[in-house]
C-alpha atoms as a PDB file:
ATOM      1  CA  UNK A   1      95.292 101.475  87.911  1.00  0.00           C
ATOM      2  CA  UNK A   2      98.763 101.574  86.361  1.00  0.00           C
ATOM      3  CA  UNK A   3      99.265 104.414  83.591  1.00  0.00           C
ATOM      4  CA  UNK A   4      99.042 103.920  79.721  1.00  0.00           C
ATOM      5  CA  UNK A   5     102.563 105.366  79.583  1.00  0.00           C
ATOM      6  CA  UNK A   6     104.551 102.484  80.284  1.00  0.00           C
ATOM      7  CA  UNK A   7     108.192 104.889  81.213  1.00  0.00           C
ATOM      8  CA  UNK A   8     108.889 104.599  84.362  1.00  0.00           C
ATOM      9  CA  UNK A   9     112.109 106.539  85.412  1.00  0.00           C
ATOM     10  CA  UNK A  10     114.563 105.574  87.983  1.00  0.00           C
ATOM     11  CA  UNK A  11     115.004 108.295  90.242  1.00  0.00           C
ATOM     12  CA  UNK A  12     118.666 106.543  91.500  1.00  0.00           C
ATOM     13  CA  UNK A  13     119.886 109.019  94.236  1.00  0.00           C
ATOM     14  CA  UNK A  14     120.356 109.078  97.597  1.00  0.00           C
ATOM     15  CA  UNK A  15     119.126 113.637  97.281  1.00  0.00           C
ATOM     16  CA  UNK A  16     115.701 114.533  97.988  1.00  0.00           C
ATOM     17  CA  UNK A  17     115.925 117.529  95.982  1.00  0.00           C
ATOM     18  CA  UNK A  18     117.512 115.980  92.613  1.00  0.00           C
ATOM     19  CA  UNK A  19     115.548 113.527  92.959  1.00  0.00           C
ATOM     20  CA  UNK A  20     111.928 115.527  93.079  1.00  0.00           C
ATOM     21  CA  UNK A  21     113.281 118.064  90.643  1.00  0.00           C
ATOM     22  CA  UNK A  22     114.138 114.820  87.828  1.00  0.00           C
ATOM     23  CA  UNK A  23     110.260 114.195  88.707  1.00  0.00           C
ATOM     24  CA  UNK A  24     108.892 117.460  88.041  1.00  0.00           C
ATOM     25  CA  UNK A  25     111.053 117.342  85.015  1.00  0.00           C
ATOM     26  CA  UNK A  26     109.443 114.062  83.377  1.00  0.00           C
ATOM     27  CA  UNK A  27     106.211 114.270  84.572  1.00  0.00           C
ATOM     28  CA  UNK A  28     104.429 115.559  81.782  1.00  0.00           C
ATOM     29  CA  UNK A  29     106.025 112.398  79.604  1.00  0.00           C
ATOM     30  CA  UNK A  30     106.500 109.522  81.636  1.00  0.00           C
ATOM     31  CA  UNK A  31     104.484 107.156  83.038  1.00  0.00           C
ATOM     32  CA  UNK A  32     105.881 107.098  86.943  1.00  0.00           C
ATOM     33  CA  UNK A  33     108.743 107.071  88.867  1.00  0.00           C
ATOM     34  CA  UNK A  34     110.898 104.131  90.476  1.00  0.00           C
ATOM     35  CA  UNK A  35     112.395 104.769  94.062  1.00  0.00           C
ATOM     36  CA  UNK A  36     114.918 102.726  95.648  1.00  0.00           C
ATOM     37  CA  UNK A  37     117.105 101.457  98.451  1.00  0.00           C
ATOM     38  CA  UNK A  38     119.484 104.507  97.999  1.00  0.00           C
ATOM     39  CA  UNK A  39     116.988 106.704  98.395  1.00  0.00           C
ATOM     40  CA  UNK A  40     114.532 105.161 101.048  1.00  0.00           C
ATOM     41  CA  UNK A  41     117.397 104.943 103.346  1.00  0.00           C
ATOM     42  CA  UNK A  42     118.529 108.485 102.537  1.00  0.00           C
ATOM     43  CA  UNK A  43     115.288 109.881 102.957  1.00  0.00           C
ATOM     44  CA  UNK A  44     112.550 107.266 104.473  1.00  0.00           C
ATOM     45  CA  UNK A  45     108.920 107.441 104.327  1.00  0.00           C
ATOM     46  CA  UNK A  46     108.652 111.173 104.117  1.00  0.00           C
ATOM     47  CA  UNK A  47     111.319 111.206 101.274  1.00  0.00           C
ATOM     48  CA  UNK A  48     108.783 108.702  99.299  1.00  0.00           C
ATOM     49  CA  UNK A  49     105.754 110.792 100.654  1.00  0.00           C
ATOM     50  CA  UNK A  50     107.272 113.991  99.362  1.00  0.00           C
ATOM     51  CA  UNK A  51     107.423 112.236  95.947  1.00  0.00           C
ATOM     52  CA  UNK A  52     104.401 110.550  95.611  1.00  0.00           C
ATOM     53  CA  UNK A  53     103.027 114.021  96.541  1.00  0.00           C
ATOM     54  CA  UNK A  54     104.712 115.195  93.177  1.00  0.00           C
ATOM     55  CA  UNK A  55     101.586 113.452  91.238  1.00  0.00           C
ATOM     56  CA  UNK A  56     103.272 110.251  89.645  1.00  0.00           C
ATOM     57  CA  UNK A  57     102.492 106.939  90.173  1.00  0.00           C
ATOM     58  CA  UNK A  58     105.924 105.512  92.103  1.00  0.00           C
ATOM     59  CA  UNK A  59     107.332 101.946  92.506  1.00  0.00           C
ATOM     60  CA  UNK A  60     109.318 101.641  95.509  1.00  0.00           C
ATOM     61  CA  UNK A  61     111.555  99.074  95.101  1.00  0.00           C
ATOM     62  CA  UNK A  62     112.805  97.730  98.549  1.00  0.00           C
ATOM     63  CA  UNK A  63     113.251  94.406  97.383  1.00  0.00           C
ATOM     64  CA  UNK A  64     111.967  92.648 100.870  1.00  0.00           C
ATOM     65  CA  UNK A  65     113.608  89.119 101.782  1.00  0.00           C
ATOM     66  CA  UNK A  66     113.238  87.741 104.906  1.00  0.00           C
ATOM     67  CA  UNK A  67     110.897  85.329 107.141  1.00  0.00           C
ATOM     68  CA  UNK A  68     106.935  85.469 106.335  1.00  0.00           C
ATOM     69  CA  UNK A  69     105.935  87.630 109.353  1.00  0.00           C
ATOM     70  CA  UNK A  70     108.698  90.086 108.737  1.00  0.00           C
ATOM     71  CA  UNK A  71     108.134  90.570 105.374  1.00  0.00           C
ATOM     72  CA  UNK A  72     104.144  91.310 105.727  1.00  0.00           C
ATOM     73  CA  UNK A  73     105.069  93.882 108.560  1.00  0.00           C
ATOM     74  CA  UNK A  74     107.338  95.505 106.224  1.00  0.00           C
ATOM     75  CA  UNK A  75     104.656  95.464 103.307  1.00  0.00           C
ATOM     76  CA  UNK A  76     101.425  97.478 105.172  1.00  0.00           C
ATOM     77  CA  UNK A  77     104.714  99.817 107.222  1.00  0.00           C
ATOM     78  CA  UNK A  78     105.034 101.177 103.222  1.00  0.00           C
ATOM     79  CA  UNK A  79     101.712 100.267 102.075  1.00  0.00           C
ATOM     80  CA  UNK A  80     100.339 103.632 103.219  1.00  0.00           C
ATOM     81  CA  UNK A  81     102.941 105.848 101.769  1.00  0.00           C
ATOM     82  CA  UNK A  82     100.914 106.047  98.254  1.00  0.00           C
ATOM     83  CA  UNK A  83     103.444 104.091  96.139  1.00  0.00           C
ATOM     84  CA  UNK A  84     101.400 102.448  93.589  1.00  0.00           C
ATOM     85  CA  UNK A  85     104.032  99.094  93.314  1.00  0.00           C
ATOM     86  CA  UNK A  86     105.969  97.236  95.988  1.00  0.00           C
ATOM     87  CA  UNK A  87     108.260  94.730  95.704  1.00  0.00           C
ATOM     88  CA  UNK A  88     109.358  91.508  97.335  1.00  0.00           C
ATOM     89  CA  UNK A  89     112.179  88.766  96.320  1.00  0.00           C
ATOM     90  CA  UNK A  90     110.365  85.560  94.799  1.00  0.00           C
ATOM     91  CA  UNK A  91     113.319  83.177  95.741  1.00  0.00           C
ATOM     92  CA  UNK A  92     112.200  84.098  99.507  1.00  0.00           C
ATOM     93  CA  UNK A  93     109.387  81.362  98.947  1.00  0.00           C
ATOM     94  CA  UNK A  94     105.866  80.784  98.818  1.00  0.00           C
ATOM     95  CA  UNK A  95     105.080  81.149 102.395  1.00  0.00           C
ATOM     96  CA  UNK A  96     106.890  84.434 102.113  1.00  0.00           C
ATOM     97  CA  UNK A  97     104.739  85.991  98.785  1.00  0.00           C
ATOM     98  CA  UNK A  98     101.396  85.106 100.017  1.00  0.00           C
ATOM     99  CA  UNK A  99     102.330  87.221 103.494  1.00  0.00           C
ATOM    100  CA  UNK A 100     102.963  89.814 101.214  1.00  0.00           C
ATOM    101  CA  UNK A 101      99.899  89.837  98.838  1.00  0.00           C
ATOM    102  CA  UNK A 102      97.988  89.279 102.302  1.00  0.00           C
ATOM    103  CA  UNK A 103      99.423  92.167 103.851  1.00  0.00           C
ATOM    104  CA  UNK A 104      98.675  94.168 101.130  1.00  0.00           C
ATOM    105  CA  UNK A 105      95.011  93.264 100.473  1.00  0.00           C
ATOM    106  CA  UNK A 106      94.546  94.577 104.307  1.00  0.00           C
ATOM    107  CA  UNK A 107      94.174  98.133 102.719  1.00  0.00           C
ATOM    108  CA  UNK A 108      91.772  96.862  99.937  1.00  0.00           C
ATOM    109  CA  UNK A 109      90.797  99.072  96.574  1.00  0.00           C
ATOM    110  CA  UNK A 110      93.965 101.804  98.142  1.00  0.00           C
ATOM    111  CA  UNK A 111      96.235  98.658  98.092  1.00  0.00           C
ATOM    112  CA  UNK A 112     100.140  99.029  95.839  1.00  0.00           C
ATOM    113  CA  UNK A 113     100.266  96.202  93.544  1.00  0.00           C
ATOM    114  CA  UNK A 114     103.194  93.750  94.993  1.00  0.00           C
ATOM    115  CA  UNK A 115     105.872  92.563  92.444  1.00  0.00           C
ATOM    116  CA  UNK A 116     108.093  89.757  92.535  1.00  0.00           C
ATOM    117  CA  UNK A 117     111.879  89.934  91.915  1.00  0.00           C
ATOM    118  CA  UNK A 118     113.023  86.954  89.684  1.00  0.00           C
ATOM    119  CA  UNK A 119     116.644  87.226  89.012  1.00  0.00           C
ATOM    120  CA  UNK A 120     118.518  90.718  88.860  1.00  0.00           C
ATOM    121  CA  UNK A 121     119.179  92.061  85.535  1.00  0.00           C
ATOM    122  CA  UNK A 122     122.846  92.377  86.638  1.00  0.00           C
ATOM    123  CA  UNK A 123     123.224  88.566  87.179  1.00  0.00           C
ATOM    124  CA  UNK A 124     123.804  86.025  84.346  1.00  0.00           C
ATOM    125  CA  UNK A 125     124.001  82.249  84.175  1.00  0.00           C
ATOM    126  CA  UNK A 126     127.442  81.951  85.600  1.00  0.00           C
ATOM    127  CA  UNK A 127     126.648  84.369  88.326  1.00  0.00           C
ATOM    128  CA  UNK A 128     123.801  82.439  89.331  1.00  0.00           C
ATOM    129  CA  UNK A 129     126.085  79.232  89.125  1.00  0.00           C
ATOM    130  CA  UNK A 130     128.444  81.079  91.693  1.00  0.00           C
ATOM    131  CA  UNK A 131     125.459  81.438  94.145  1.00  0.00           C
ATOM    132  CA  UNK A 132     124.614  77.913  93.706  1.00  0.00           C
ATOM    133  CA  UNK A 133     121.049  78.685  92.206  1.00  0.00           C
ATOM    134  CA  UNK A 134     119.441  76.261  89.347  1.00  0.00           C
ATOM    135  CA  UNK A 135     119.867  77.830  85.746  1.00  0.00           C
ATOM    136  CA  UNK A 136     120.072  78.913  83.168  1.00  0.00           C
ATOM    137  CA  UNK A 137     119.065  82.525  83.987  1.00  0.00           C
ATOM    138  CA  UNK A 138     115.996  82.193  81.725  1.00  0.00           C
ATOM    139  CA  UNK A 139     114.620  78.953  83.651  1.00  0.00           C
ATOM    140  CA  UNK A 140     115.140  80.608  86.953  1.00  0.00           C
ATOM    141  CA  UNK A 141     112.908  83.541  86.154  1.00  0.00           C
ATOM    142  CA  UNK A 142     110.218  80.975  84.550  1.00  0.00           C
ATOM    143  CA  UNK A 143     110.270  79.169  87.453  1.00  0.00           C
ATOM    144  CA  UNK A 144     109.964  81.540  90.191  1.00  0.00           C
ATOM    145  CA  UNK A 145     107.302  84.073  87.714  1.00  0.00           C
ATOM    146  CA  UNK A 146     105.000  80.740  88.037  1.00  0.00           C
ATOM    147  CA  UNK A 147     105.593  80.377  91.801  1.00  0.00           C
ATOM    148  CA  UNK A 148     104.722  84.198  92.161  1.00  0.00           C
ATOM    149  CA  UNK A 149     101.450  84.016  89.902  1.00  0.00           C
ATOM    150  CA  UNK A 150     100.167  81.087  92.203  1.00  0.00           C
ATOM    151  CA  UNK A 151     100.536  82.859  95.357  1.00  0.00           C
ATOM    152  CA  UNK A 152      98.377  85.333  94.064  1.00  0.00           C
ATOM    153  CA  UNK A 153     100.994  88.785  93.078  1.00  0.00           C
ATOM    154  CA  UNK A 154      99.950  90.787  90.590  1.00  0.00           C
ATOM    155  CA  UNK A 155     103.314  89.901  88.601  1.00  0.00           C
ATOM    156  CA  UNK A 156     107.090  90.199  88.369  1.00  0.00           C
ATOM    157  CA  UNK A 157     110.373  91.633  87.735  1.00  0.00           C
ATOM    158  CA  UNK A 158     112.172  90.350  84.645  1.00  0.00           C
ATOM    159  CA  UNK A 159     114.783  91.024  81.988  1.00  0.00           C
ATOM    160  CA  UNK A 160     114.085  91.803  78.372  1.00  0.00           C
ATOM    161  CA  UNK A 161     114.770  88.534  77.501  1.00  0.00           C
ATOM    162  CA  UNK A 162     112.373  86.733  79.482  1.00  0.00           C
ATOM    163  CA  UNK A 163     109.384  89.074  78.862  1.00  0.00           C
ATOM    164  CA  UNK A 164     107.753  86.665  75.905  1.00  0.00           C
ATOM    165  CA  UNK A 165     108.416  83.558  77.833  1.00  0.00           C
ATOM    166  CA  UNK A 166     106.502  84.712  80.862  1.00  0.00           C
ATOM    167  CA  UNK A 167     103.591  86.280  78.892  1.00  0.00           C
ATOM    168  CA  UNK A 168     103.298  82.828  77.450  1.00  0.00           C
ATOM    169  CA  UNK A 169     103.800  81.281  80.623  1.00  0.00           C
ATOM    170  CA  UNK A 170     102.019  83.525  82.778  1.00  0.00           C
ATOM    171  CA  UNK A 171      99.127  85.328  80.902  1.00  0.00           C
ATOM    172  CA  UNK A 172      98.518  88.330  79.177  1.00  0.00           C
ATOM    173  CA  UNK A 173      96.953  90.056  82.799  1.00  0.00           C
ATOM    174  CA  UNK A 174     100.199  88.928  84.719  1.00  0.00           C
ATOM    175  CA  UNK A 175     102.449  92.019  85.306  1.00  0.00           C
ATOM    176  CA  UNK A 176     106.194  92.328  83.989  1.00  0.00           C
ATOM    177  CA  UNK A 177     107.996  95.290  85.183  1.00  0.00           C
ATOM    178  CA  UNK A 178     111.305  95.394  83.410  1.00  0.00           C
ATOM    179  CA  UNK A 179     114.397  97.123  84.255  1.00  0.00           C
ATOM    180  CA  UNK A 180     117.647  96.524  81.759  1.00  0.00           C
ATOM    181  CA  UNK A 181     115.678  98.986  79.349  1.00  0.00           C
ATOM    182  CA  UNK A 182     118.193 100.887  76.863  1.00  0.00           C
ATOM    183  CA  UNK A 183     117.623 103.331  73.990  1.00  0.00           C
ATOM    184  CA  UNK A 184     119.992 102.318  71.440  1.00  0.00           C
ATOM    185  CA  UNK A 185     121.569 105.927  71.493  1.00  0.00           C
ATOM    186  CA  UNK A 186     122.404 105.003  75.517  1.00  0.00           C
ATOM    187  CA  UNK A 187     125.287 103.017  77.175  1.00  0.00           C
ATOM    188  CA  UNK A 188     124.762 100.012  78.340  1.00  0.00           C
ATOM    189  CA  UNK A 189     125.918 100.546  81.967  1.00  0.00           C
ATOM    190  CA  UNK A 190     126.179  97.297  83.801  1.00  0.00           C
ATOM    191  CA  UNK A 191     123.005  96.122  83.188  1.00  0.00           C
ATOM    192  CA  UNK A 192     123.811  92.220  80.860  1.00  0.00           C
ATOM    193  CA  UNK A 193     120.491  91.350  79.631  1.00  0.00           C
ATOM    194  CA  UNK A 194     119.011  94.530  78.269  1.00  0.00           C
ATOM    195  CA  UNK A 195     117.083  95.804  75.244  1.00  0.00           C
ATOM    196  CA  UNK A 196     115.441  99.359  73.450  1.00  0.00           C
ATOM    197  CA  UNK A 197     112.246 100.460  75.069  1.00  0.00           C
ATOM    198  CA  UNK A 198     110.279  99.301  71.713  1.00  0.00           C
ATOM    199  CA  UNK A 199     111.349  96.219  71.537  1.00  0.00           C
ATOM    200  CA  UNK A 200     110.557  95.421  75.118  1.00  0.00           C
ATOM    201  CA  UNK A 201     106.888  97.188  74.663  1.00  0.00           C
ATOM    202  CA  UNK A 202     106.488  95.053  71.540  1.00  0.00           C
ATOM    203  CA  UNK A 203     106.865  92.060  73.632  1.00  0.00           C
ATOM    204  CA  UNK A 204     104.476  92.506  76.212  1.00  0.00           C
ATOM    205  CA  UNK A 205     106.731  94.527  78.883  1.00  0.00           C
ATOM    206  CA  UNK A 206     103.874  96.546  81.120  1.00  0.00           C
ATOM    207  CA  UNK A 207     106.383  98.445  82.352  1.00  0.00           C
ATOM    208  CA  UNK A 208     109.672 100.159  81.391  1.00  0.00           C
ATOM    209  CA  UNK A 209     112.439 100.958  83.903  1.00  0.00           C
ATOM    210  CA  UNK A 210     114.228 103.690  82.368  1.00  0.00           C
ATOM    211  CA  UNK A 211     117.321 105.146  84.424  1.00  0.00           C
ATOM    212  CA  UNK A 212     120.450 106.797  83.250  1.00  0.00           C
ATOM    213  CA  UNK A 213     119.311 107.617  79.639  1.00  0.00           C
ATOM    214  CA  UNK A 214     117.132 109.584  80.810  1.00  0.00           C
ATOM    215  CA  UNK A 215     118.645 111.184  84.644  1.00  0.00           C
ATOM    216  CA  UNK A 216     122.238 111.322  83.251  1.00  0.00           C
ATOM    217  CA  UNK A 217     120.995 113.532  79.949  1.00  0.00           C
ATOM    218  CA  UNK A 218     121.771 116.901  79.702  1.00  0.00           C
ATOM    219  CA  UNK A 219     117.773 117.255  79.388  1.00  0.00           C
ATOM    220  CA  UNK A 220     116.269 114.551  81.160  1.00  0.00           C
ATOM    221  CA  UNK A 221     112.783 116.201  80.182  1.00  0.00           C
ATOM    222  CA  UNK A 222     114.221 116.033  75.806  1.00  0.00           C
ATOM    223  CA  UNK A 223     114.746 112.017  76.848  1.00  0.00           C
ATOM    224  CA  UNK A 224     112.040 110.803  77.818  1.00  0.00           C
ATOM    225  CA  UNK A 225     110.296 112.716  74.997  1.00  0.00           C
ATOM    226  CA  UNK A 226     112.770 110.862  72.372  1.00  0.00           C
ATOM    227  CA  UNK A 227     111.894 107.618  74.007  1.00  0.00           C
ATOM    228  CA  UNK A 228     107.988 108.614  74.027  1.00  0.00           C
ATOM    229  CA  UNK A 229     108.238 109.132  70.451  1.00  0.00           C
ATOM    230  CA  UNK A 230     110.010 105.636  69.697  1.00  0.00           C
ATOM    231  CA  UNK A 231     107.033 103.671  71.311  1.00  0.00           C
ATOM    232  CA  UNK A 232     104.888 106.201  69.098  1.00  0.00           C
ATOM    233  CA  UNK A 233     103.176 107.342  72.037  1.00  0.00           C
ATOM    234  CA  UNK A 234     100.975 110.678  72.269  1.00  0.00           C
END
């Protein structure tokens, strides 16, 4: 059961300790935490233990790509750490997302939701061009949200500016976790297709990836409070 709170803070380091100590700061106002590569190879499964530990529902986003059988191996090795969300690449294929969702159905009502990455929020249409993938950007992530739904993930990865396409596409139960989230008081950082936290809610986002405004602020605690009281949430 994912939070009401849809913030979800980026904990973007590779330190154990900055990283649990920006968790204990937010966790009164934010929804959960994300963890990635940089950290999971810093600190591995205890690292992610020690924060799920913290309280906070945590999305550790590993991003797996590779063959079927490696993939599903890789999904129940983290599948008992406690992270609520795990994530896999949808352009590895369908063979590849229903190993997933399989794997993680093996540890039944306990089991993390599993997420499909669509196309990076750093990439646009003539980055995808360069990597010889079918766009626009927008038709990409349309295309591989509906190949996701019907191998039976509980939803996907998106930018802002696909979020009301694939809630028309893909149902109002279909997950979109979205990254590329900015306060308009924030920089932009090198994320291309991004967009304020309301605006994103508004749409239909179910989740909010929220890094830098609120890690790289003086008071990361004051930040996420600012951005609770934007999406008028108590």
């Amino acid at each position: 059961m994912l939070p009401e709170n849809p913030i979800f803070v980026a904990l973007d380091t590779p330190d154990l300790v900055q990283a649990a100590a920006w968790a204990e700061a937010v966790r009164p106002c934010v929804g959960g935490v994300k963890l990635g590569l940089e950290f999971f190879n810093s600190n591995g499964p205890d690292g992610v233990r020690r924060i799920v530990d913290l309280g906070l529902p945590v999305f550790l986003d590993l991003k797996f790509h590779d063959i079927p059988n490696t993939v599903a191996g890789a999904v129940r090795a983290v599948a008992g750490l406690g992270a609520a969300i795990v994530n896999v690449h949808a352009s590895g294929g369908s063979a590849m997302l229903r190993a997933a969702a399989e794997a993680a159905a093996d540890h039944g009502a306990d089991r993390p939701l599993v997420i499909a990455v669509t196309v990076l929020t750093s990439l646009d249409d003539q980055d995808l061009a360069g990597v010889g993938q079918m766009g626009p950007a927008a038709a990409q992530v349309e295309r591989l949200a509906r190949l996701t739904q019907s191998c039976g993930l509980d939803g996907v990865v998106c930018s802002p500016a696909e979020i009301a396409t694939l809630r028309a596409a893909c149902g109002d139960d279909f997950r979109l976790i979205v990254p590329g989230i900015r306060p308009a008081w924030a920089s932009t950082g090198d994320q291309k297709r991004i967009m304020t936290p309301r605006e994103a809610r508004d749409l239909g986002a179910t989740i909010l990836v929220i890094g830098r405004p609120i890690t790289g602020a003086d008071d990361p605690a004051a930040a996420a409070v600012r951005i609770m009281e934007e999406l008028e949430i108590t």
